[in-house]
Protein backbone atom coordinates (compact mmCIF):
# COMPACT_ATOMS: atom_id res chain seq x y z
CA UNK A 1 0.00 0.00 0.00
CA UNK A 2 0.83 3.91 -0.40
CA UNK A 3 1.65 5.48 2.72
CA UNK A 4 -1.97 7.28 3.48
CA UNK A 5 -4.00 5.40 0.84
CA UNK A 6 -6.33 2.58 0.38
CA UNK A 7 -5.11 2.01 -3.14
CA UNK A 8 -2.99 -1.57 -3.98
CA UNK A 9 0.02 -1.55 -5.72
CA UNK A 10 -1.07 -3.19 -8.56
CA UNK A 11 -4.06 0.09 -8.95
CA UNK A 12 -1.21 2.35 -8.64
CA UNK A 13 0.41 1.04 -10.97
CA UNK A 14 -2.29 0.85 -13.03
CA UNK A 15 -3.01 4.42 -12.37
CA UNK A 16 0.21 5.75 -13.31
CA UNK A 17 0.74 3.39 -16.61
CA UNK A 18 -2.95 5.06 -17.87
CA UNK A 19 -1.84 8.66 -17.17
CA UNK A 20 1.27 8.39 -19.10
CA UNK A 21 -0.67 6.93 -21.83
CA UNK A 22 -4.01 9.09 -22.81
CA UNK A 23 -5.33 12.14 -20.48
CA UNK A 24 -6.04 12.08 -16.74
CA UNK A 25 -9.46 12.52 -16.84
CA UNK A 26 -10.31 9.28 -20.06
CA UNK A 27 -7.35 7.61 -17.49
CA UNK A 28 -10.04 7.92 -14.16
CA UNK A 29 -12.63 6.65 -16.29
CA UNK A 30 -10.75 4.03 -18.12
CA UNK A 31 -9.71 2.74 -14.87
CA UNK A 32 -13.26 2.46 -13.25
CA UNK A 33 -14.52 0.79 -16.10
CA UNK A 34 -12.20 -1.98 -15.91
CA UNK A 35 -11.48 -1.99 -12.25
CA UNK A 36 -14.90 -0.81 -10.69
CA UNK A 37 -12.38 1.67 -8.33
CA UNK A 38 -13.81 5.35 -8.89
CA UNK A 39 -10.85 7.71 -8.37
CA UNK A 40 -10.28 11.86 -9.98
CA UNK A 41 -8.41 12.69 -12.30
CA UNK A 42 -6.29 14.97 -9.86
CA UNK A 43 -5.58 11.71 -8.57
CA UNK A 44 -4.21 10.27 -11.30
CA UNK A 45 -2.27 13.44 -12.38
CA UNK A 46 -0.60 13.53 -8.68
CA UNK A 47 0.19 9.88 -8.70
CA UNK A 48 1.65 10.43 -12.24
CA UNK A 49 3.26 13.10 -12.11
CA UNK A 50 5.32 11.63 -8.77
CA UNK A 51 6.16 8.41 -10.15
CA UNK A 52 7.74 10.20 -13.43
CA UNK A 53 9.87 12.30 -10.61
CA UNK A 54 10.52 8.82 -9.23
CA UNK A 55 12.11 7.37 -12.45
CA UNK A 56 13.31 10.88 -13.85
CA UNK A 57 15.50 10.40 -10.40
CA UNK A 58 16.42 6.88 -11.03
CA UNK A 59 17.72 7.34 -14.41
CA UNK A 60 19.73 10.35 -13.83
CA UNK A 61 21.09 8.56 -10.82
CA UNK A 62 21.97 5.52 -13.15
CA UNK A 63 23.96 8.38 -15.86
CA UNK A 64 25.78 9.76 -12.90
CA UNK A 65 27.24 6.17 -11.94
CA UNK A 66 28.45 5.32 -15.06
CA UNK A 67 30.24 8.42 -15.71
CA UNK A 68 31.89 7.07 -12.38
CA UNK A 69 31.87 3.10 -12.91
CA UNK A 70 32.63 3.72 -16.35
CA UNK A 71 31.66 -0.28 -16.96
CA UNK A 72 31.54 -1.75 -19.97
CA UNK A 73 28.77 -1.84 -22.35
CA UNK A 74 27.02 -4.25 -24.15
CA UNK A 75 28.11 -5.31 -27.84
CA UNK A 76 25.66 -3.17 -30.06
CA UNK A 77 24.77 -4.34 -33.47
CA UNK A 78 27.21 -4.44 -37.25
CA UNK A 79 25.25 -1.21 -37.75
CA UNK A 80 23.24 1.23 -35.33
CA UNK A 81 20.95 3.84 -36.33
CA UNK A 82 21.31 6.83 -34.09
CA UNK A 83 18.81 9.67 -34.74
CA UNK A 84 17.84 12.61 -32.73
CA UNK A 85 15.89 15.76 -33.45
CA UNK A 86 13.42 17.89 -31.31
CA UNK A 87 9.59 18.73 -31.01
CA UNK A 88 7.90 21.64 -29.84
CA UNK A 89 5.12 20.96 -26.33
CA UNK A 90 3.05 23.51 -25.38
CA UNK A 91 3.77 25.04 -21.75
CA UNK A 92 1.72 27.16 -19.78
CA UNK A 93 1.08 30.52 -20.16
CA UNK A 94 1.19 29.87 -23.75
CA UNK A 95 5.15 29.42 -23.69
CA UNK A 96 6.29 26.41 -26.35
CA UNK A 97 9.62 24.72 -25.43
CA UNK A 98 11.48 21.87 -27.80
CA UNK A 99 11.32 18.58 -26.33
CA UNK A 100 14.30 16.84 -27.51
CA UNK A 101 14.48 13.18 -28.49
CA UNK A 102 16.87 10.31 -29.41
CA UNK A 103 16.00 7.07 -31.83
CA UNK A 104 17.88 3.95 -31.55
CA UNK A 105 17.93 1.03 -33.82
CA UNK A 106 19.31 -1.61 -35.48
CA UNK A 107 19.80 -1.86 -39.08
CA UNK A 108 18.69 -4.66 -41.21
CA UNK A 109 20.23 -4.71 -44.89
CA UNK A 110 16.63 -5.60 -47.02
CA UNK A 111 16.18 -6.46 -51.02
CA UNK A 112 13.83 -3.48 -50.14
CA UNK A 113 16.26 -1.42 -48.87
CA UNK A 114 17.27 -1.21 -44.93
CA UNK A 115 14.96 -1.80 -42.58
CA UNK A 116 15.62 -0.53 -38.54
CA UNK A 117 14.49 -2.49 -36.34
CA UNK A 118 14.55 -2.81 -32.30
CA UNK A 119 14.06 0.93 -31.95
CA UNK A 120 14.13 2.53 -28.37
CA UNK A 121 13.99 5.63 -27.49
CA UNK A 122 15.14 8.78 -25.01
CA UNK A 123 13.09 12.33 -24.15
CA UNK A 124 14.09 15.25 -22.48
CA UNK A 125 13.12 19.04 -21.80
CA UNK A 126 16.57 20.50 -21.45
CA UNK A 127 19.71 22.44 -23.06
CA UNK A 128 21.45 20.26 -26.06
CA UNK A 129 24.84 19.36 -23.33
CA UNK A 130 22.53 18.53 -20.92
CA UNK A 131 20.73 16.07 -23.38
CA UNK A 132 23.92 14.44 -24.18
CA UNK A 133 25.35 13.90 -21.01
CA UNK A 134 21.40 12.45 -19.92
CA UNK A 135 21.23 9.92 -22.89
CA UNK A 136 23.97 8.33 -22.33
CA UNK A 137 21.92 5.72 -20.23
CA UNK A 138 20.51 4.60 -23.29
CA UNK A 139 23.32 4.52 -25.66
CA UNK A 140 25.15 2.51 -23.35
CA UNK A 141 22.46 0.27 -22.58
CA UNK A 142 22.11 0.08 -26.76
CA UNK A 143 25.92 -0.55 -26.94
CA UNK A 144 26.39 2.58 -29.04
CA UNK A 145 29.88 2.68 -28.42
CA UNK A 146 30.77 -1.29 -29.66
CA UNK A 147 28.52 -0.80 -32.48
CA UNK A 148 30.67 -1.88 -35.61
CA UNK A 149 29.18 1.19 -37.69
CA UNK A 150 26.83 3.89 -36.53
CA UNK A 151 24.80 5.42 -39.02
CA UNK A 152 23.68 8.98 -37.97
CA UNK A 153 21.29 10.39 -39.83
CA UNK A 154 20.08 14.33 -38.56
CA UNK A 155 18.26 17.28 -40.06
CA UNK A 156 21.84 18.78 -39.85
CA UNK A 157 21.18 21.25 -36.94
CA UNK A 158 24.63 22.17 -35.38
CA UNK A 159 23.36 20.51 -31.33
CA UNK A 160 22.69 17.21 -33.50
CA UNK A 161 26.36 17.38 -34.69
CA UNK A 162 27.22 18.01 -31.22
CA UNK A 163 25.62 14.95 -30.14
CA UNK A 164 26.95 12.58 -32.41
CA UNK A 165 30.48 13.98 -31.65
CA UNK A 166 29.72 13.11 -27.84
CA UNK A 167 28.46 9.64 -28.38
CA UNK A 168 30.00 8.25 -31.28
CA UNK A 169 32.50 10.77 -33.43
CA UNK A 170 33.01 8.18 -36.00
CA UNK A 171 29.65 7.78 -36.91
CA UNK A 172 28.40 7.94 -41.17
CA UNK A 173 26.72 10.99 -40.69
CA UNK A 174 24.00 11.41 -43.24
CA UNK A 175 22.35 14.75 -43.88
CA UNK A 176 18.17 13.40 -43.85
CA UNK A 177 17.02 13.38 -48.13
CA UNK A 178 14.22 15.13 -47.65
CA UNK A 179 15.41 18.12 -45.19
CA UNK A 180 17.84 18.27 -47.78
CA UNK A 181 15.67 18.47 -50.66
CA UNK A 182 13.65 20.85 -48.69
CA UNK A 183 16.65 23.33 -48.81
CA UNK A 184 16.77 22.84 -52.64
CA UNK A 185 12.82 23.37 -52.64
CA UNK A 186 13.72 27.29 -50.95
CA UNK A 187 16.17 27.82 -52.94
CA UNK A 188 13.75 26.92 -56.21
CA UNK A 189 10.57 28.71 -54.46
CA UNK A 190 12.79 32.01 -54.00
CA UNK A 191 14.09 31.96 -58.15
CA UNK A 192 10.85 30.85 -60.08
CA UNK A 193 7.97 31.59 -57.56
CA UNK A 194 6.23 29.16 -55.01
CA UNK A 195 4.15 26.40 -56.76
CA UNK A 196 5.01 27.36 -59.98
CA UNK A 197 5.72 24.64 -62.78
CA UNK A 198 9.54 26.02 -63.15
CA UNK A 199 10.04 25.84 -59.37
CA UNK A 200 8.73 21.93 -59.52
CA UNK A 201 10.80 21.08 -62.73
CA UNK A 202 14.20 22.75 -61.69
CA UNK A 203 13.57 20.76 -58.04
CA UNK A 204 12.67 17.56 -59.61
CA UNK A 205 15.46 17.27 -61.36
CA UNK A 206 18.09 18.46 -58.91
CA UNK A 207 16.76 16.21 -56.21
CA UNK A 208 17.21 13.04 -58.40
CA UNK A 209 20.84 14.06 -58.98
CA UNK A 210 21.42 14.50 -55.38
CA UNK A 211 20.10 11.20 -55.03
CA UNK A 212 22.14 9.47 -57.47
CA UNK A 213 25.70 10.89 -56.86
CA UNK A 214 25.58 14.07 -58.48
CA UNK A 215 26.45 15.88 -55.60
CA UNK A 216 28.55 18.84 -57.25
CA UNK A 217 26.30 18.88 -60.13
CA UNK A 218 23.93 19.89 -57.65
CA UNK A 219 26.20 22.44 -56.09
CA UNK A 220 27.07 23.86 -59.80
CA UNK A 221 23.41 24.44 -60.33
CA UNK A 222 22.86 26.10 -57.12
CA UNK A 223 25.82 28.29 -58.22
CA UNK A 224 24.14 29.20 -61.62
CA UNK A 225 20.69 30.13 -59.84
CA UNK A 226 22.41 32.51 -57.27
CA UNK A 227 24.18 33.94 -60.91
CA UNK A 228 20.93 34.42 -63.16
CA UNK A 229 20.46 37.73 -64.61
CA UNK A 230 18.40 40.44 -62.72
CA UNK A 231 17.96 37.97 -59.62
CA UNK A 232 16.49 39.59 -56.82
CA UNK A 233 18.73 40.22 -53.90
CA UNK A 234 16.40 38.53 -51.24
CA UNK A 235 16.18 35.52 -53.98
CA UNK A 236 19.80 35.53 -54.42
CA UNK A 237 20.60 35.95 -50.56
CA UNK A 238 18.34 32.90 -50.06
CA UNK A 239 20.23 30.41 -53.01
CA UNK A 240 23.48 31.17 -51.58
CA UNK A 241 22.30 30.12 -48.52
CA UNK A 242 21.39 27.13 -49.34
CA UNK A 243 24.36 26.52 -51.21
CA UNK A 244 26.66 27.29 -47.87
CA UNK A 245 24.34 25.22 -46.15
CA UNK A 246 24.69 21.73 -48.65
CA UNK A 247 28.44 22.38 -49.29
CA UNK A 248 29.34 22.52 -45.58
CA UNK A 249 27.92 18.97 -45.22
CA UNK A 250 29.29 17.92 -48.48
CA UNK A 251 30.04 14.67 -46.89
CA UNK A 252 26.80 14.17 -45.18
CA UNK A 253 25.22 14.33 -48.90
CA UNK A 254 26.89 11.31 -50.42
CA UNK A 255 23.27 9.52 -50.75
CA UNK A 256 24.32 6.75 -53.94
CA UNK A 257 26.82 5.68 -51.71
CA UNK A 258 25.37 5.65 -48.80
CA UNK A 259 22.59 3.46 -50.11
CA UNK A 260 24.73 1.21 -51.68
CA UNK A 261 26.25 0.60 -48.28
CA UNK A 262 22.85 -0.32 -46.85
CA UNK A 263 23.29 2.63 -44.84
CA UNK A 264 19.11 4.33 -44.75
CA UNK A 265 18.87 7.54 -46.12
CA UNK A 266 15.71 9.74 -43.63
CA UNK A 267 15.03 11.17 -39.85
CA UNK A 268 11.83 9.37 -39.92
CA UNK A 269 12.46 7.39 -36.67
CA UNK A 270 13.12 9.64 -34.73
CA UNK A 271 10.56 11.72 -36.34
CA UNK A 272 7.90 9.39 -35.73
CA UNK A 273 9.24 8.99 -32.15
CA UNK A 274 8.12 12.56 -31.78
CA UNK A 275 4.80 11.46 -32.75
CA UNK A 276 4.80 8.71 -30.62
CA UNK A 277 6.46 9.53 -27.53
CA UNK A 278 6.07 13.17 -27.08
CA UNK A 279 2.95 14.41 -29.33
CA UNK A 280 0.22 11.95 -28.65
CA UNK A 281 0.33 12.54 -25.09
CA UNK A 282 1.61 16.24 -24.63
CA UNK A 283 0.25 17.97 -27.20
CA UNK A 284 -3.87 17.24 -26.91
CA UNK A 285 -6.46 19.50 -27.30
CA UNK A 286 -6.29 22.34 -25.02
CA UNK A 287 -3.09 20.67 -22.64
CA UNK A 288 -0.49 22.87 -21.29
CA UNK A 289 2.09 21.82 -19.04
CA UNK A 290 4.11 23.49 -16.60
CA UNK A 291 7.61 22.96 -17.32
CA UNK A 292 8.77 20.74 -14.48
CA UNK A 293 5.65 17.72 -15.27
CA UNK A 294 7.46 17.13 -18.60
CA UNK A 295 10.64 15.35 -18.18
CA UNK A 296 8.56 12.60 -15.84
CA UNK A 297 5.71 12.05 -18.20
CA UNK A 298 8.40 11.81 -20.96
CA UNK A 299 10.17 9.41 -18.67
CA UNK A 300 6.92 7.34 -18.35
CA UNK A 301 6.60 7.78 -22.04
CA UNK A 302 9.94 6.03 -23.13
CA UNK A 303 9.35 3.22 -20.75
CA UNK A 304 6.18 2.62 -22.38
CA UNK A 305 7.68 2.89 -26.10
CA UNK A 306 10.32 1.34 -25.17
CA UNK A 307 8.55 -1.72 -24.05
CA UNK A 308 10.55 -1.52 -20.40
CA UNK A 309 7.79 -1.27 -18.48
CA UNK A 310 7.34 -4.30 -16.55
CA UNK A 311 11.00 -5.02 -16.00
CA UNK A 312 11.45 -0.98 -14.24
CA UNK A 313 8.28 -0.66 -12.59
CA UNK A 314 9.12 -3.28 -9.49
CA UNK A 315 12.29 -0.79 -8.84
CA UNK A 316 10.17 2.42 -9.49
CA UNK A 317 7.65 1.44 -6.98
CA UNK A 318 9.62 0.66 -4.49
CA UNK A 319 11.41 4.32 -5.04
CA UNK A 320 7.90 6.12 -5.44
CA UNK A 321 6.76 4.59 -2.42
CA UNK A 322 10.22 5.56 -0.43
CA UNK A 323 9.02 8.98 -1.57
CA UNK A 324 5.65 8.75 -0.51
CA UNK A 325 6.58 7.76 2.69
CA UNK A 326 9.09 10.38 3.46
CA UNK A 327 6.52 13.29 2.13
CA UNK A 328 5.97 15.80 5.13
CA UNK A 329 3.23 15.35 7.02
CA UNK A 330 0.13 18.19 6.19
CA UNK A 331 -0.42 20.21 9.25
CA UNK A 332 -3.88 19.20 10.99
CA UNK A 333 -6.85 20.95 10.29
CA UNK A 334 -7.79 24.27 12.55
CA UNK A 335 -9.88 23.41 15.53
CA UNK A 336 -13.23 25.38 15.72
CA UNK A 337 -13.91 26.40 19.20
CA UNK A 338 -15.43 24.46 21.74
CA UNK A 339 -18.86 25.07 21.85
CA UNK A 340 -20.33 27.03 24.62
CA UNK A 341 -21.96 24.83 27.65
CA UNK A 342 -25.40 24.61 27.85
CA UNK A 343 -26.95 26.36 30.64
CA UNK A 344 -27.28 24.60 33.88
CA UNK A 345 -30.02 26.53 35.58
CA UNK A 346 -32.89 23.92 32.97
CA UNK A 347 -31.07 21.03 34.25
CA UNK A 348 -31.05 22.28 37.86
CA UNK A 349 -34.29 23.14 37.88
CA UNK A 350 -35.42 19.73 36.14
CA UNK A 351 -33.71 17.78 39.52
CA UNK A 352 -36.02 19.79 42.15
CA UNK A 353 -39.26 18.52 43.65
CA UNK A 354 -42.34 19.19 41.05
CA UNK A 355 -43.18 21.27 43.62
CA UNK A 356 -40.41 23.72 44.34
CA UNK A 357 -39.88 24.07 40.53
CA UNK A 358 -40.13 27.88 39.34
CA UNK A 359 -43.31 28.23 37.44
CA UNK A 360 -42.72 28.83 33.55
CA UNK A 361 -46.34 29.16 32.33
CA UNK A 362 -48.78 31.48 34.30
CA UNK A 363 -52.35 32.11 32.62
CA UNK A 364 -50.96 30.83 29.85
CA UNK A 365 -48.06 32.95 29.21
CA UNK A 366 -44.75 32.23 29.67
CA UNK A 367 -42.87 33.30 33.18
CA UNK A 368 -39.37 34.88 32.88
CA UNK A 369 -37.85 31.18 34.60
CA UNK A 370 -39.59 29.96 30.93
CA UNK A 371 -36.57 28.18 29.07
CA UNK A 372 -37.47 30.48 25.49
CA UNK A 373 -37.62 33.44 27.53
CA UNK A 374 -34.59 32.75 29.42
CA UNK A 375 -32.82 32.36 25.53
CA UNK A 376 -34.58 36.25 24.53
CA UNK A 377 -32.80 37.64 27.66
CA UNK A 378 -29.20 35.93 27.08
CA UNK A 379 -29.59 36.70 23.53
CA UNK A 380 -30.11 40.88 24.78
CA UNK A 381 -26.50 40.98 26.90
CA UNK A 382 -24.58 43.10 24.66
């Protein structure tokens, strides 16, 4: 049992694995249904809420003794996936703040191309160094850092580099095919007009190049759109942006070769583990969260993606209940004051003879020793 509550261990945990999977209220009725136990959803959000703390504070306890243990790691797989990116969740106030996220997997050379499988995942609301340091729980439990080859593949933002340096700086670091089309689409939109025919044409070709291992073909053509006649500036200013951007990750472009390698080629796992992990449940209709209740429900989240669930919850409990138990103790309601005696004079007079009684009804009127009268007159003492 909780410390102060009627609820089992098993409905606790039950509790908590429902609010970390749809909202607190469909949780409290989700829960009845099944269970017959009626409970709010403030319950559920409080119970939820602390058992994310609880495992928030085991796993950063677990990164903190490795960086001292320094133990070795499991052998990872002949080649890893590694992926992260981040997703915006709405705060309160009205405030939006990027969750970020890392992908794991193992890659599976296909006819159909390769396939990554055995994906897990890692969430956090926090500065990109911070991030690192806090996944490293997972990449060593993933044996990142025995993988034969690590395939990175990133939307090419400069804290993703940063990652990958951290965690595996000999990683194939691919620049994701369609953020990098996307960069050829701007430069395209900015030239010949958004959604016109030349825009599409110029685009379609380009991006087939890029895919087949035309890289500087590519880079000659952006150098011939930034050099058309009577260009715009802004037009201009946006081509040869794009063509700093794609020639400073000249390497991560190398797509024919990286395919050929059975290396994949797109973000999408760790795109769809923003889906999965950190939009279905944070980013409902009307939810905003204060800013500390995010790193535990994203906790919750991962061991639920991550299929970890049964295997961490024994530990968790046994740390949310240490919690519980150790929570200070609510100060005790005010007392109202004591209520004032009754008189004494109706119960002395009910214990003398009939006889000696004071009369309290004379021609039918009541005497001054009458008990209603006797309330009038202590009712008129200022």
């Amino acid at each position: 049992m909780l410390p102060g509550s009627p609820l089992t261990p098993r409905l606790v945990e039950g509790i908590v694995r429902l609010g970390a999977s749809v909202p607190f209220a469909q949780a409290a009725d989700l829960l009845a249904h099944f269970t017959g136990v009626r409970v709010g959803a403030e319950t559920v959000r409080r119970l939820t809420e602390a058992a994310g703390v609880a495992q928030v504070a085991a796993e950063t306890t677990a990164v903190a003794e490795l960086a001292r243990a320094l133990p070795d790691g499991p052998r990872g797989p002949a080649v890893q996936l590694l992926s992260v990116d981040g997703a915006m969740a709405p705060l309160v106030g009205g405030e939006w703040a990027e969750v970020k996220t890392l992908a794991v997997g193992e890659v599976i050379p296909g006819d159909g191309g390769p396939r990554t499988t055995a994906l897990s995942y890692f969430s956090r609301l926090t500065d990109a160094a911070t991030f690192g340091e806090l996944a490293t729980g997972e990449t060593h439990q993933r044996g990142t850092t025995t993988a034969g080859t690590v395939v990175a593949v990133t939307d090419g933002a400069v804290w993703c580099q940063g990652f990958i340096d951290l965690h595996r700086p000999d990683a194939v670091r691919v620049l994701d095919f369609p953020h990098a089309v996307g960069q050829l689409g701007a430069a395209a939109q900015a030239v010949f007009g958004a959604g016109t025919a030349a825009a599409s044409a110029w685009l379609g070709v380009q991006a087939h190049a890029l895919r087949h291992g035309a890289e500087d073909a590519v880079l000659a053509a952006l150098a011939d759109l930034a050099a058309e006649p009577g260009l715009a500036a802004e037009a201009c200013a946006v081509v040869t942006g794009v063509a700093g951007y794609v020639t400073t990750r000249r390497e991560q472009i190398r797509y024919d070769a990286f395919a050929t390698a059975g290396y994949p080629l797109g973000s999408g796992c760790v795109e769809s583990a923003n889906k999965l992990v950190v939009e279905a449940r944070l980013k409902g209709a009307g939810m905003h969260w204060a800013r500390p209740n995010l790193d535990p429900m994203l906790a919750l989240r991962c061991l639920l993606a991550n299929r970890r669930w049964d295997d961490a919850w024994p530990a968790l409990w046994l740390r949310f209940r240490a919690t519980r138990r150790h929570r200070p103790v609510p100060p005790p309601p005010p007392t109202r004051p004591a209520p004032t005696p009754p008189d004494p004079q109706p119960q002395a007079a009910a214990s003398m003879p009939a006889a000696s009684r004071p009369k309290t009804i004379v021609n039918g009127q009541p005497t001054i020793d009458h008990p209603w009268k006797r309330g009038l007159a202590r009712r008129a003492i200022p």
